[in-house]
Protein backbone atom coordinates (compact mmCIF):
# COMPACT_ATOMS: atom_id res chain seq x y z
CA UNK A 1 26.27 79.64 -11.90
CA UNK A 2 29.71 78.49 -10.51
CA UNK A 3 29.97 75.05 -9.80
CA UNK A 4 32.43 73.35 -7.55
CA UNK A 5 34.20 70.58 -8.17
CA UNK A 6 36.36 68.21 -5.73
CA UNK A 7 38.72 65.24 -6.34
CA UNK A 8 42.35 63.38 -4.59
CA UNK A 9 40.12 61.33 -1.80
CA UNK A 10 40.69 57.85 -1.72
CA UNK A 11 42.22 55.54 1.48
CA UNK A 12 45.13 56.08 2.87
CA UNK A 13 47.40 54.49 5.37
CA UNK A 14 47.25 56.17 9.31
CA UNK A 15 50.46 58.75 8.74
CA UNK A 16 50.05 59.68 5.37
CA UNK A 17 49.26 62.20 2.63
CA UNK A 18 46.92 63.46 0.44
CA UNK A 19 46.24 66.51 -1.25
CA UNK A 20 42.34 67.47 -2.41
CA UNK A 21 41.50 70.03 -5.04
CA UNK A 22 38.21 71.91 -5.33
CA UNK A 23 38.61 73.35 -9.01
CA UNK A 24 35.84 76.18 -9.67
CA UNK A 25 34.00 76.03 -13.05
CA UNK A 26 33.77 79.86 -13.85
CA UNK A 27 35.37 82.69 -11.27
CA UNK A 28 33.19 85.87 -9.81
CA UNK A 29 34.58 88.31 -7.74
CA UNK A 30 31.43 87.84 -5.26
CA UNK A 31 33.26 84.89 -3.94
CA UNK A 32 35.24 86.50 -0.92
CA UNK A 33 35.95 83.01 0.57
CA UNK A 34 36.91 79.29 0.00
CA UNK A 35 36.76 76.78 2.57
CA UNK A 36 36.76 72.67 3.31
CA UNK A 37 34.44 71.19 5.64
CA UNK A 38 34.22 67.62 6.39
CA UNK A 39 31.61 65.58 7.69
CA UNK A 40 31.61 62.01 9.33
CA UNK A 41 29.86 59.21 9.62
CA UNK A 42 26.57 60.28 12.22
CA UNK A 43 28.35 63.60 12.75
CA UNK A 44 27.75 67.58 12.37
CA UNK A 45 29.41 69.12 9.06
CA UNK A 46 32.97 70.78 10.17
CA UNK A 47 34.92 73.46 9.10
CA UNK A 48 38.42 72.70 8.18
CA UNK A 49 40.47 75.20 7.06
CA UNK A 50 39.57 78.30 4.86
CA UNK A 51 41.14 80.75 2.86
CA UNK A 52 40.03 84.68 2.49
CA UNK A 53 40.09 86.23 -1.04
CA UNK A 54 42.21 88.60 -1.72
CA UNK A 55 44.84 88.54 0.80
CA UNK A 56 45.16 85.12 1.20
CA UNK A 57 44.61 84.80 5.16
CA UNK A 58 43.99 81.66 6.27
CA UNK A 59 42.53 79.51 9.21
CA UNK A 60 42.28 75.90 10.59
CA UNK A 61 40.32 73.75 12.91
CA UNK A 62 42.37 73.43 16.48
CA UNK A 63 42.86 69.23 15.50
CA UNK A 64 44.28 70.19 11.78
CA UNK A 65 46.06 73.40 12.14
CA UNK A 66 49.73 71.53 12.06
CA UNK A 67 48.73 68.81 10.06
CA UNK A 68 46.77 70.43 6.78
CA UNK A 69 47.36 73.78 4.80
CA UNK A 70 45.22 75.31 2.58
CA UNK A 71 46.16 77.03 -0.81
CA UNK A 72 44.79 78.75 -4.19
CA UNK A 73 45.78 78.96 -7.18
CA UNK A 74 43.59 82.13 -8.78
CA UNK A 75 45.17 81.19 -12.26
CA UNK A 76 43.31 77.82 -12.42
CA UNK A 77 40.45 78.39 -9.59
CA UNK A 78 41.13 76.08 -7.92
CA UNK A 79 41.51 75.66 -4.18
CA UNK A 80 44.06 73.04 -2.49
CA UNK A 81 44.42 71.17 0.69
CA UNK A 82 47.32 69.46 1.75
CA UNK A 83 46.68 66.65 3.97
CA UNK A 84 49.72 65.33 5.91
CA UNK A 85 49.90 63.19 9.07
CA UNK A 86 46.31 61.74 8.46
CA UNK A 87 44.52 60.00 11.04
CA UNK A 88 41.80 57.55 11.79
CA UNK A 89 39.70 60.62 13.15
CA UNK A 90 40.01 62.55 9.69
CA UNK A 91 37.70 59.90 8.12
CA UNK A 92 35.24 62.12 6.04
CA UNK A 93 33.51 63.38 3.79
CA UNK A 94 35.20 66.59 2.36
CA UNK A 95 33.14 69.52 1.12
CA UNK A 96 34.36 72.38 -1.25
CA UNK A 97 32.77 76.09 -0.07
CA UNK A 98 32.67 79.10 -1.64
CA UNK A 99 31.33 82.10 0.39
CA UNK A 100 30.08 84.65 -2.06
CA UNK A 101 28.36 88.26 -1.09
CA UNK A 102 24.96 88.85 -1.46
CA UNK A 103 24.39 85.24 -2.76
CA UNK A 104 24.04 82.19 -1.25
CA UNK A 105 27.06 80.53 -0.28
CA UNK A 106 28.23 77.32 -3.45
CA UNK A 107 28.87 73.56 -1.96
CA UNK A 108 30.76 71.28 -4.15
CA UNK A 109 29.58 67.32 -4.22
CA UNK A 110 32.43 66.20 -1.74
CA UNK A 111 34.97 63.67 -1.22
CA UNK A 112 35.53 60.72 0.26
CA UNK A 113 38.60 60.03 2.51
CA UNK A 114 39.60 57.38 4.05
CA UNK A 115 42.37 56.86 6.85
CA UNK A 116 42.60 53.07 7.75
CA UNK A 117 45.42 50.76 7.69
């Protein structure tokens, strides 16, 4: 069973950076897709930004898409996001996804950020 894992939260001042990583524990060519939600306080889970496997196409929430990029690395399995221009609003929780065919889809444990001067 894959297992993902996700670290770089932490607090950070309103206008600056931070990059996560969600680092998978074994690879299977099921997954066809990585993603990062978030989730706030007394809010829905959102989608962030996601990547497609192969090919590398990506896509971003309307409020992040100039702000954030999303990367892999297939040599280490890991998945990266690249947090720049942080705000208040991006306060979250930040989830790891892996969409995989025929199987359900793998969460990671998430990560706390924090924007907040």
């Amino acid at each position: 069973q894959v297992q993902l894992v996700e670290s770089g939260g932490g607090l950070v001042q309103p206008g600056g950076s931070l990059r996560l990583s969600c680092a998978a524990s074994a690879w299977t060519w099921a997954i066809y897709a990585m993603s990062w939600y978030r989730q706030a306080p007394g809010k829905e889970r959102e989608l962030v930004a996601g990547i497609i496997i192969p090919g590398g196409r990506t896509t971003y929430a309307g409020d992040v898409e100039d702000r954030f990029t999303v990367s892999r690395d297939a040599t280490k399995n890991t998945m990266y996001l690249q947090m720049a221009s942080l705000k208040p609003e991006d306060t979250a929780v930040y989830f790891c996804n892996a969409a995989l065919r025929n199987r359900p889809a793998i969460w990671g444990q998430g990560t706390q950020v924090t924007v907040s001067s």
